[in-house]
Protein backbone atom coordinates (compact mmCIF):
# COMPACT_ATOMS: atom_id res chain seq x y z
CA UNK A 1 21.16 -17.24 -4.72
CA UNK A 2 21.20 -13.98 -2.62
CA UNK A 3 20.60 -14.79 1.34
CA UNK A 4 17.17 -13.40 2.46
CA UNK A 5 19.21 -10.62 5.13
CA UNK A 6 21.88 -9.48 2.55
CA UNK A 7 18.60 -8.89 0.06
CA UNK A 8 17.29 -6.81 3.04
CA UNK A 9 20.03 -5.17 3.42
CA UNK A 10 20.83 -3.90 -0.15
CA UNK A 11 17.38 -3.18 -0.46
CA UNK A 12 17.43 -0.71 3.01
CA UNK A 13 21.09 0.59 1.40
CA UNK A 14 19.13 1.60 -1.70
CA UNK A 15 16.06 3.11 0.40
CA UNK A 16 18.72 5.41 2.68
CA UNK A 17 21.31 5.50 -0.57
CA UNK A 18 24.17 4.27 1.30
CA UNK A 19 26.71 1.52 0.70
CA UNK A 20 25.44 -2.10 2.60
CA UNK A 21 28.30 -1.56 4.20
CA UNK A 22 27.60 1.71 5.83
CA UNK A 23 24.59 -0.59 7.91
CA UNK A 24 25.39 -2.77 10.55
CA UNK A 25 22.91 -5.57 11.81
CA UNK A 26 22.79 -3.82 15.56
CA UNK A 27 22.30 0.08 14.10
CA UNK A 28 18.88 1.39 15.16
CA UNK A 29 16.75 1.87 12.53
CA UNK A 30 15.04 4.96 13.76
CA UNK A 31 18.22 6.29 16.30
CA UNK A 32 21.74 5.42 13.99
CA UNK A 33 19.67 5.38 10.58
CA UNK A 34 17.44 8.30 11.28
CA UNK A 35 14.43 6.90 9.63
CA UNK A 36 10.85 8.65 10.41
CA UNK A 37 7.82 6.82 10.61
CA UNK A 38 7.39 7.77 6.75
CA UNK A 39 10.64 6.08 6.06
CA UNK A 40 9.78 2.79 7.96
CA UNK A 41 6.38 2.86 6.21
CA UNK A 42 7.73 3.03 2.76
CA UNK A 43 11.00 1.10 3.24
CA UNK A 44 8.07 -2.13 4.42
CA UNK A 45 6.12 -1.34 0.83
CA UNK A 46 9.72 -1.74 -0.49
CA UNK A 47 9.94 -5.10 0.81
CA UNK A 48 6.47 -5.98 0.08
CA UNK A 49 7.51 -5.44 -3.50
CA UNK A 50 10.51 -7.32 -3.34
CA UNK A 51 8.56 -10.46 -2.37
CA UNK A 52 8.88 -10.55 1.11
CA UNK A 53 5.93 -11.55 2.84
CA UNK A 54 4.97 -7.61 5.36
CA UNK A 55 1.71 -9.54 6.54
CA UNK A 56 1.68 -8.51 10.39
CA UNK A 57 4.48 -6.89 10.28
CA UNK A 58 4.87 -3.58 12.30
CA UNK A 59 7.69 -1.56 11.82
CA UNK A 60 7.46 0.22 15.05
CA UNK A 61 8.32 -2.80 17.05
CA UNK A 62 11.50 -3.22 14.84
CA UNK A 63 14.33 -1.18 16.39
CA UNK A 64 17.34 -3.09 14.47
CA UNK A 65 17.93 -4.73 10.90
CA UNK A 66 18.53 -8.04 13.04
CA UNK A 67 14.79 -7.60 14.75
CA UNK A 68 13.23 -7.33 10.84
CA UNK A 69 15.39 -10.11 9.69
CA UNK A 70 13.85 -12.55 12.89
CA UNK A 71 10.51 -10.88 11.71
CA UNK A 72 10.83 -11.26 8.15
CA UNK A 73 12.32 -15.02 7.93
């Protein structure tokens, strides 16, 4: 069974269409990954739809892939 973070991250590698391992667990979502507001909004219906539970969650207090993965496990 795929771990919960490396589901996130192929799931983010298909939103930016990048290789997982192009994204590093400290890379700022917004700063290194250059996602917009739009981006973080669509990548969380992304995740939503994977099965991951986006109750309460909001984006703009994630800054890394490791702050979603605390958030999202």
């Amino acid at each position: 069974m795929e771990k919960t973070s490396e589901k996130i991250r192929k799931i983010l590698a298909d939103f930016l269409g990048v290789e997982t391992g192009d994204i590093s667990e400290d890379d700022l979502l917004t700063e290194d990954l250059h996602m917009t507001a739009i981006d973080l909004t669509d990548f969380s219906e992304m995740l939503k739809t994977a099965g991951f539970d986006t109750t309460g969650l909001n984006m703009a207090e994630v800054e890394t892939l490791a702050d979603l993965y605390e958030k999202l496990v």
